[in-house]
Protein backbone atom coordinates (compact mmCIF):
# COMPACT_ATOMS: atom_id res chain seq x y z
CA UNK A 1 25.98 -5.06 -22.48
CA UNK A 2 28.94 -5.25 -20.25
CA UNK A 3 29.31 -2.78 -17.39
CA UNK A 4 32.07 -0.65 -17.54
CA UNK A 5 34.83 -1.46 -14.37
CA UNK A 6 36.51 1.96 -14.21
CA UNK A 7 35.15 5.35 -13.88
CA UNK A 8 36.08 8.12 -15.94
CA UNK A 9 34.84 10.72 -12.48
CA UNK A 10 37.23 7.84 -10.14
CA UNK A 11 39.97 10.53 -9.89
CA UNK A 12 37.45 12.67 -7.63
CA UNK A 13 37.23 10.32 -4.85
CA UNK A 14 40.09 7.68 -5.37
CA UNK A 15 42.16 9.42 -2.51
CA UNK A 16 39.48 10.38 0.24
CA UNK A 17 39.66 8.37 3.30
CA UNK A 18 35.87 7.89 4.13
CA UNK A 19 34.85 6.69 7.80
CA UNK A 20 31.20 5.66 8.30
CA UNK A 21 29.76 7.50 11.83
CA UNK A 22 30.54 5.91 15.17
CA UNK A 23 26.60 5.70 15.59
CA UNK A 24 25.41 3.89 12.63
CA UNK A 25 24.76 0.47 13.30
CA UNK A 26 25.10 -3.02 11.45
CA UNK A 27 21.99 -5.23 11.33
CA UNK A 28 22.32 -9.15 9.12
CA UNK A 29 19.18 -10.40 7.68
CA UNK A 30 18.04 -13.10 5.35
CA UNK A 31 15.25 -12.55 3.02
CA UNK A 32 14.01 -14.88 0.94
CA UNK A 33 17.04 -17.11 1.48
CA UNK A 34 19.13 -14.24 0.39
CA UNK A 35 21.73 -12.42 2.88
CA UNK A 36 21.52 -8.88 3.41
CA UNK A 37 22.74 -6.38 5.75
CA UNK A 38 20.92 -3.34 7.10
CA UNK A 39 22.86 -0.46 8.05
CA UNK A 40 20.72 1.49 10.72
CA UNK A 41 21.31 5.33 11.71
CA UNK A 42 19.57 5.83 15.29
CA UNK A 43 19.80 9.53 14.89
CA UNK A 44 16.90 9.52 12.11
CA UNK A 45 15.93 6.12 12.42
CA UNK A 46 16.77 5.53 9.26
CA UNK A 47 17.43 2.06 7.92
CA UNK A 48 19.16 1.19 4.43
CA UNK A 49 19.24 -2.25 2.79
CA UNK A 50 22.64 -3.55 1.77
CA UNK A 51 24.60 -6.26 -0.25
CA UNK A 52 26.99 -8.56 1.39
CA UNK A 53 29.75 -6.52 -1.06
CA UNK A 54 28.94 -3.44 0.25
CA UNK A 55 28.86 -4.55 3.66
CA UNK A 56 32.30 -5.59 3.40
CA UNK A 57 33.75 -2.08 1.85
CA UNK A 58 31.58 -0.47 4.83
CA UNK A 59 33.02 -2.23 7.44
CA UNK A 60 36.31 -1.21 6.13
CA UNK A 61 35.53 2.19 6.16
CA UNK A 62 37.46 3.56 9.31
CA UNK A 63 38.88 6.80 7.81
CA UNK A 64 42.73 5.17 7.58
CA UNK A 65 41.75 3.68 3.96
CA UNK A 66 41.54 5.58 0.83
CA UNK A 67 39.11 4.93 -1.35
CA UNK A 68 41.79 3.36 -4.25
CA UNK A 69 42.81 0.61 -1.10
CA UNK A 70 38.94 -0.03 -0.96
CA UNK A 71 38.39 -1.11 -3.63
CA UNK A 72 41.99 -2.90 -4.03
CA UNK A 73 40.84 -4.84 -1.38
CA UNK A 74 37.30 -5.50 -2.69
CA UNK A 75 38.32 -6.51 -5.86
CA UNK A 76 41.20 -9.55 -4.14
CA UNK A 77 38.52 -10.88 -1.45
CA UNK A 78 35.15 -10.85 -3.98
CA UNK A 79 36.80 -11.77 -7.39
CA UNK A 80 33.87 -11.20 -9.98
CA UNK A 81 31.46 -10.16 -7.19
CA UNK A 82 33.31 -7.39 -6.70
CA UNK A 83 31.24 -3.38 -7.51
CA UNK A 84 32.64 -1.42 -10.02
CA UNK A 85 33.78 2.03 -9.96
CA UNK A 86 30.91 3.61 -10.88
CA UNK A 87 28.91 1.29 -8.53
CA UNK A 88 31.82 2.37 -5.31
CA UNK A 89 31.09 5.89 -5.86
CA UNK A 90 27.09 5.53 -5.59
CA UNK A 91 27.59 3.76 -2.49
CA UNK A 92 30.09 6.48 -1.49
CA UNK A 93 27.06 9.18 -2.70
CA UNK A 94 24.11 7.11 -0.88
CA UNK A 95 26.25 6.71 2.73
CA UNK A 96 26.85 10.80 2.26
CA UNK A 97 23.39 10.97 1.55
CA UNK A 98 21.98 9.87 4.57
CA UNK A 99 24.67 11.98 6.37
CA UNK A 100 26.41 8.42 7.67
CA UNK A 101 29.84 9.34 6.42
CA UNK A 102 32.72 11.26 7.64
CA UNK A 103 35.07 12.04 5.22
CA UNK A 104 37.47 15.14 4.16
CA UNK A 105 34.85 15.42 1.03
CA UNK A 106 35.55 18.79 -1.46
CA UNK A 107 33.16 20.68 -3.18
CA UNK A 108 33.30 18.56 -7.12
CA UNK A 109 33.40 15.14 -4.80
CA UNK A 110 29.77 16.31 -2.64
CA UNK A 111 28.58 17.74 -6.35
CA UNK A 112 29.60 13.93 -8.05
CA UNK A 113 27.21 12.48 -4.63
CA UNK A 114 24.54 14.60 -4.73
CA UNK A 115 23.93 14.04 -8.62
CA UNK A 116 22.39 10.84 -7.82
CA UNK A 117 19.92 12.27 -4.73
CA UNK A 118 18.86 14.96 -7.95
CA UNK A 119 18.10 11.74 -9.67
CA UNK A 120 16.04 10.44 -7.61
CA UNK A 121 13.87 13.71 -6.52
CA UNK A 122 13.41 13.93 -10.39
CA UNK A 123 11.73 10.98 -10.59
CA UNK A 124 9.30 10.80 -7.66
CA UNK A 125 8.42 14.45 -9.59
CA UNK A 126 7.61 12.68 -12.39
CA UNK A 127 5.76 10.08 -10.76
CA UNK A 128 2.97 13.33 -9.38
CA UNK A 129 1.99 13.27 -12.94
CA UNK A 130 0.15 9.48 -12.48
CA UNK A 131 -2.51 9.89 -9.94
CA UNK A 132 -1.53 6.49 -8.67
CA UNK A 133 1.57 7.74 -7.52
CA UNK A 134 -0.35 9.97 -5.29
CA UNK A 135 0.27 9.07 -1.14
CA UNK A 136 -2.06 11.83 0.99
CA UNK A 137 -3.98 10.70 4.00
CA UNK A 138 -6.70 13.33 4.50
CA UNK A 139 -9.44 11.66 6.60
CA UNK A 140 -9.57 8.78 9.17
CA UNK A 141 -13.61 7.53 8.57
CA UNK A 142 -13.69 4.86 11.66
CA UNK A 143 -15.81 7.98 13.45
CA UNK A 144 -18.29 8.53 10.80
CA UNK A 145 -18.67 4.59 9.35
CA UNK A 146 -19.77 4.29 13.74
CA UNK A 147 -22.09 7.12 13.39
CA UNK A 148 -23.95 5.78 10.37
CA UNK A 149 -23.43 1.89 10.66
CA UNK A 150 -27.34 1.63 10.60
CA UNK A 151 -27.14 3.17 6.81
CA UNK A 152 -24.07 0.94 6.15
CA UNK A 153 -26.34 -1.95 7.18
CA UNK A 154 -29.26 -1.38 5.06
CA UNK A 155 -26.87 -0.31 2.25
CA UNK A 156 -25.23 -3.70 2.10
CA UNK A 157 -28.19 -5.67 2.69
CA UNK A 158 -30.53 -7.95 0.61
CA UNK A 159 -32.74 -4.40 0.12
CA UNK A 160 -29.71 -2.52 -1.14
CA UNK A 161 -28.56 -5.80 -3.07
CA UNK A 162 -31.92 -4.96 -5.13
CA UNK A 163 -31.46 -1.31 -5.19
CA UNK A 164 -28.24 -1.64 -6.50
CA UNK A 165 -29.56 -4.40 -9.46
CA UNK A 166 -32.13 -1.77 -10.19
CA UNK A 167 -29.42 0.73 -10.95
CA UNK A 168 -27.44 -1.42 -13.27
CA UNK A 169 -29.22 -4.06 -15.24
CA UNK A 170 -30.84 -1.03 -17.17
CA UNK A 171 -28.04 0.51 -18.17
CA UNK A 172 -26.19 -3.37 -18.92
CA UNK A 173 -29.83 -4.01 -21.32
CA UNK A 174 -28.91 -0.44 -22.73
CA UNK A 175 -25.34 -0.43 -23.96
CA UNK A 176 -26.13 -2.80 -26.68
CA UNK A 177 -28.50 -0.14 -28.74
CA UNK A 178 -25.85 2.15 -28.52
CA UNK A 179 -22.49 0.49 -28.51
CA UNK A 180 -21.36 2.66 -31.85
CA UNK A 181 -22.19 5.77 -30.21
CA UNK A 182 -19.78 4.45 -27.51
CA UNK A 183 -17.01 2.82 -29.45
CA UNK A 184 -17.48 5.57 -32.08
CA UNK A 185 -13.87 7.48 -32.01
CA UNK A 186 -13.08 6.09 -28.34
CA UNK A 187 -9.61 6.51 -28.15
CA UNK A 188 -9.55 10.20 -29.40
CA UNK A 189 -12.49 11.34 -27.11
CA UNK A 190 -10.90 9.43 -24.26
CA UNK A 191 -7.34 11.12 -24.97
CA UNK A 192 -8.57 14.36 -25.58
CA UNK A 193 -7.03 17.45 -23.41
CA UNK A 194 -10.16 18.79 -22.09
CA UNK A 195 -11.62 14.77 -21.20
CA UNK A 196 -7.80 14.14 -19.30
CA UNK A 197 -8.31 17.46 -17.39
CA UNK A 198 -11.63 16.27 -16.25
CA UNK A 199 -10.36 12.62 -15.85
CA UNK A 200 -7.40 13.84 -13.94
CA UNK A 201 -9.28 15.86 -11.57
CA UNK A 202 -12.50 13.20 -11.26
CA UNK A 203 -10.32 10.43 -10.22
CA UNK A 204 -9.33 11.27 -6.45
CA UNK A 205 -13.18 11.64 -6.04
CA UNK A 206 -13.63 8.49 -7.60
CA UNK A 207 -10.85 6.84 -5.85
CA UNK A 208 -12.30 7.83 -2.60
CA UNK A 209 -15.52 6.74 -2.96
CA UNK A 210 -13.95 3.22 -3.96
CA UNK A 211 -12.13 3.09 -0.76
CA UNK A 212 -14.59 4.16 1.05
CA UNK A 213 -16.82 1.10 -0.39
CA UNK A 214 -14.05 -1.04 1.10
CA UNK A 215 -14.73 0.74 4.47
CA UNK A 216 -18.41 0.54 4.67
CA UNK A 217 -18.15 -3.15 3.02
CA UNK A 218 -15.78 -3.89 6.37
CA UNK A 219 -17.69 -2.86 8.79
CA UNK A 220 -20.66 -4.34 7.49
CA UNK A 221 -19.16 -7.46 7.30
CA UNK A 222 -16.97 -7.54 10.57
CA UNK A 223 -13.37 -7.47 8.71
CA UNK A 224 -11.32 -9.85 7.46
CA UNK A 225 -7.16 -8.87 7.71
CA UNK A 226 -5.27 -11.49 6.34
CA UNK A 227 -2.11 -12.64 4.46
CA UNK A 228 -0.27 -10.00 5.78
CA UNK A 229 3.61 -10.21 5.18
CA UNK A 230 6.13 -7.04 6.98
CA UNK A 231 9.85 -8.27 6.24
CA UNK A 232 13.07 -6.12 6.44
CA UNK A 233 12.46 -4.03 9.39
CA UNK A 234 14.38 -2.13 11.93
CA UNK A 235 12.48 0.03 15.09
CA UNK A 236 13.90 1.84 17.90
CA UNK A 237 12.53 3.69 21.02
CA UNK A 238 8.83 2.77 19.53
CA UNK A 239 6.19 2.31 22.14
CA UNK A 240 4.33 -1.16 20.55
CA UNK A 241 6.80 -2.16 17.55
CA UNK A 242 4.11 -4.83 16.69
CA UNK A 243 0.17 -4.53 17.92
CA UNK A 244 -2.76 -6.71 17.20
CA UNK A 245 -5.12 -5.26 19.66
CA UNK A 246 -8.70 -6.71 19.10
CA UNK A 247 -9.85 -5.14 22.45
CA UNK A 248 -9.22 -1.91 21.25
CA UNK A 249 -11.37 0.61 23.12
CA UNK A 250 -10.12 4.30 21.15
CA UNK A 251 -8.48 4.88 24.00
CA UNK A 252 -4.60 5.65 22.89
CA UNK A 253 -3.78 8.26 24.72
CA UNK A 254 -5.14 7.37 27.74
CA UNK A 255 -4.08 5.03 30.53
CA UNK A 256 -5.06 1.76 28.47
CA UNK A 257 -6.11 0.89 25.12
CA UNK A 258 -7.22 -2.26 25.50
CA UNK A 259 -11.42 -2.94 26.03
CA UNK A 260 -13.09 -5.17 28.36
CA UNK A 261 -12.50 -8.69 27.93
CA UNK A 262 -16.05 -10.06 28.53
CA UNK A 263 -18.71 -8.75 25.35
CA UNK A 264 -21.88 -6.92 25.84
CA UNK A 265 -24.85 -8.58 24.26
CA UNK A 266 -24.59 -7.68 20.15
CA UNK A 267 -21.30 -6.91 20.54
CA UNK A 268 -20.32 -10.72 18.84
CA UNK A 269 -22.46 -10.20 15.70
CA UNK A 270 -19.83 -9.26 13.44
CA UNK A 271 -15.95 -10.24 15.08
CA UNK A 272 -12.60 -9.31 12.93
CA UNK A 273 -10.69 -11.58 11.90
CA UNK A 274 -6.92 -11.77 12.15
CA UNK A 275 -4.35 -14.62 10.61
CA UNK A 276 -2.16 -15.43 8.45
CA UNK A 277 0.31 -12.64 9.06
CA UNK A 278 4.12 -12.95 8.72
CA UNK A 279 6.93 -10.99 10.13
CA UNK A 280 10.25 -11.69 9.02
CA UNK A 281 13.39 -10.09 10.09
CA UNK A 282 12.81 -7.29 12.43
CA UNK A 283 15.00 -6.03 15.08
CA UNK A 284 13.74 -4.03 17.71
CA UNK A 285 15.74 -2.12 20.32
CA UNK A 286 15.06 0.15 23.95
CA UNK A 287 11.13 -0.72 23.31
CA UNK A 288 9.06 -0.47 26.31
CA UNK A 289 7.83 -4.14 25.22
CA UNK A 290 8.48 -6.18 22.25
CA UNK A 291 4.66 -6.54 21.02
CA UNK A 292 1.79 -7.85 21.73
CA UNK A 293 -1.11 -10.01 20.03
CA UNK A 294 -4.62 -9.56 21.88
CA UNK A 295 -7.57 -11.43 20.41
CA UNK A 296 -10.68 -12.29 21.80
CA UNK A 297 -12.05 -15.27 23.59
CA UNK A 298 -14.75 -15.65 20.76
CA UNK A 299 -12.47 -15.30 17.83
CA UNK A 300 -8.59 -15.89 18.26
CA UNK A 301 -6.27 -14.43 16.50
CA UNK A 302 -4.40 -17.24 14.48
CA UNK A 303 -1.64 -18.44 12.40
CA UNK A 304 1.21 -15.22 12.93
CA UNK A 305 4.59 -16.31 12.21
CA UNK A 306 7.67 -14.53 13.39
CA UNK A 307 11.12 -15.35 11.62
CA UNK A 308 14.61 -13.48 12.81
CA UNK A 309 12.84 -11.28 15.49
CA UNK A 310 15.58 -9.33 17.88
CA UNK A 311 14.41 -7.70 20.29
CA UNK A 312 15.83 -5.64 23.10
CA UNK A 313 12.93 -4.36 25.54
CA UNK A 314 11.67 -3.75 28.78
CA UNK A 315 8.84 -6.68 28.53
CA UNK A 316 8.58 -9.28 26.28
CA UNK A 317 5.66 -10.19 24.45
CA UNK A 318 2.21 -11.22 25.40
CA UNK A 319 0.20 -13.55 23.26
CA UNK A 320 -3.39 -13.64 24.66
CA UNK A 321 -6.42 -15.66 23.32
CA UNK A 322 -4.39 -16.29 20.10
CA UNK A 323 -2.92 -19.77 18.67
CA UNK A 324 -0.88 -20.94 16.20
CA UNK A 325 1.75 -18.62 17.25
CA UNK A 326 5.08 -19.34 15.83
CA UNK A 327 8.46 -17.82 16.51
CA UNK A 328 11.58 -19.45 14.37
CA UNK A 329 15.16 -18.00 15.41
CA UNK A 330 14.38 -15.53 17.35
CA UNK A 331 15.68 -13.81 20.84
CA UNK A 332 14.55 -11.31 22.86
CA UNK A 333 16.88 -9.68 25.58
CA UNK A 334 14.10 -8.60 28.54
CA UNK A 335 14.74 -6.74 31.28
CA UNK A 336 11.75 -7.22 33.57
CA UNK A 337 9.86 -10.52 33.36
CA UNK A 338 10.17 -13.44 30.84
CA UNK A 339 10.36 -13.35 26.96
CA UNK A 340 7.11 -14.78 26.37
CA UNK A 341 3.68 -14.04 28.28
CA UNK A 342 0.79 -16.27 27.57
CA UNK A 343 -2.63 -15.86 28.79
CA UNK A 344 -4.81 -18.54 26.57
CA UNK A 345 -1.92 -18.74 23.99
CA UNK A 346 -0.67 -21.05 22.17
CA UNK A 347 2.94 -20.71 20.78
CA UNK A 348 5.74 -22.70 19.03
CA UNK A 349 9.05 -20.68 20.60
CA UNK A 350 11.88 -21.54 18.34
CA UNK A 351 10.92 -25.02 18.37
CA UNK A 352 9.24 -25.66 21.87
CA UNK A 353 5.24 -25.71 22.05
CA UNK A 354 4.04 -23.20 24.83
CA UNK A 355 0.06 -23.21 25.91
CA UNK A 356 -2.14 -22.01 28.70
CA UNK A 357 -1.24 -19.21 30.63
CA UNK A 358 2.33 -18.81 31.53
CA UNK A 359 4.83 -16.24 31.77
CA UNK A 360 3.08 -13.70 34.51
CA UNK A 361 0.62 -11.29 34.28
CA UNK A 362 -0.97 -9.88 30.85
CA UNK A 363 -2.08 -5.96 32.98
CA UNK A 364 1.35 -4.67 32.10
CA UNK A 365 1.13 -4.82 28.30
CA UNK A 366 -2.07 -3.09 28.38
């Protein structure tokens, strides 16, 4: 079905002159060989993903156009590419939205914007009905996985391997003999009201003792964090925009976060794991440093890619016992020290291999 070009509300807004804030900011990216433009507002660090098209009828928005010229213009530089007018005025309604526009806007024009914000609050409300949907960190359980790692041990061990076959071979040998009483009516015991009240209420229960299997499965096993992929990102004024910090001591509030290099005895038993992470497209601005990756000397952290990064910071970024570090188009404006600090790191900068220790001292990104 064709889209419709004009707008039977275009009379509301045809004649404002919008003007996008003198703070908001103008970021390019390309994702995924596409071209996109991110729109950043500093104020609530806010960042909003945009098409080349709209990029163009933003830039033009300097409060001496009307909306009617904008789209005149639109329509003679992007041909068939060019939005409708249903498609100016959400763009009109999302920039008001996020409180980016100046404009002399009256009350039936802020009424047509804020329709589509009802919109959307309507349907994350609907979403509350599908547990799924449901986002609430309660409970960080680092503290008590430390305190009963010797339980976590036995648990998943060859003893609890047995205990756990002991549990469920029994019942597998015992759903055959009663398979009809099981299958018998399924669906209309399943969707009853009084089994979906208990379902609905069972499952965060349930859901948290799966996670929490994860948990205790990870620390048993040392951790694995892998195939990692962050794309599309914009950070201001944040202390460590990216952190892989496999000395980490507990410690973030204090002086340093960062543990002793050298291992105790046991210590090495079970080492994490980090590689095969990818950032693409981030742009980071007044950061005390532009990140960091910290592994250890018995287990480097490996294979990290970085594509687009800008980054305007006090430090740069240290890479220490890590290889395989790669950086493609990216530039980092520093104002203390070099770009790049290496201390047993090995990086490809934008095309130049970079090993050893180089760069300065690592004490200042700890």
């Amino acid at each position: 079905m064709a889209i419709p070009l004009l707008s039977t509300s275009w009379y509301r807004v045809a004649d404002r002159r919008p003007k996008l804030r003198s703070h908001a900011r103008m970021h390019r990216h390309r994702y995924r060989g596409e071209l996109w433009y991110l729109l950043q507002d500093p104020a609530s660090s806010r960042v909003h993903r945009f098409t080349p098209a709209a990029r163009l009828l933003i830039s033009l928005m300097d409060g001496t156009r009307t909306v009617a010229r904008l789209w005149e213009i639109a329509n003679r530089r992007l041909g068939e590419n060019a939005p409708t007018q249903d498609e100016m005025i959400q763009l009109l309604g999302q920039l008001h939205a996020a409180d980016l526009l100046q404009s002399d806007v009256t009350p039936d024009v802020a009424e047509l914007f804020s329709r589509g914000a009802r919109e959307d609050r309507a349907r994350h409300r609907r979403s509350y009905a599908n547990p799924m949907a449901l986002r609430i960190p309660l409970w960080d359980p680092d503290a008590f996985l430390n305190r009963t790692k010797d339980w976590i041990s036995r648990i998943w061990s060859g003893w609890g391997a047995i205990l756990w076959l002991a549990v469920v071979l029994p019942a597998v040998f015992l759903v055959p003999a009663h398979w009809p009483e099981l299958t018998n009516n399924f669906t209309d015991r399943v969707l009853a009201l009084d089994n979906l009240v208990v379902l609905y209420l069972a499952f965060p229960a349930l859901k948290a003792l799966h996670e929490l299997g994860h948990a205790t499965a990870t620390k048993a096993g040392g951790g694995e964090v892998h195939d990692i992929r962050y794309s599309d990102i914009a950070m201001k004024n944040v202390r460590r925009p990216f952190d892989i910090n496999m000395l980490y001591n507990g410690n973030a509030g204090l002086v340093t976060d960062v543990g002793p290099r050298q291992a105790e005895p046991g210590q090495t038993q079970y080492i994490p794991n980090f590689h095969d992470i990818h950032v693409a497209n981030l742009t980071i601005t007044r950061s005390p440093l532009a990140g960091r990756i910290i592994g250890l000397p018995e287990q480097l952290a490996n294979d990290i890619t970085f594509t687009n990064v800008k980054a305007q910071s006090t430090r740069g970024f240290l890479v220490q016992d890590a290889k395989d570090i790669v950086f493609r188009d990216s530039h980092f404006d520093i104002a203390i020290g070099e770009p790049l600090v290496l201390d047993n790191g090995s990086v490809n900068w934008n095309g130049k291999q970079k090993s050893g220790s180089s760069g300065g001292p690592p004490e200042p990104f700890y």
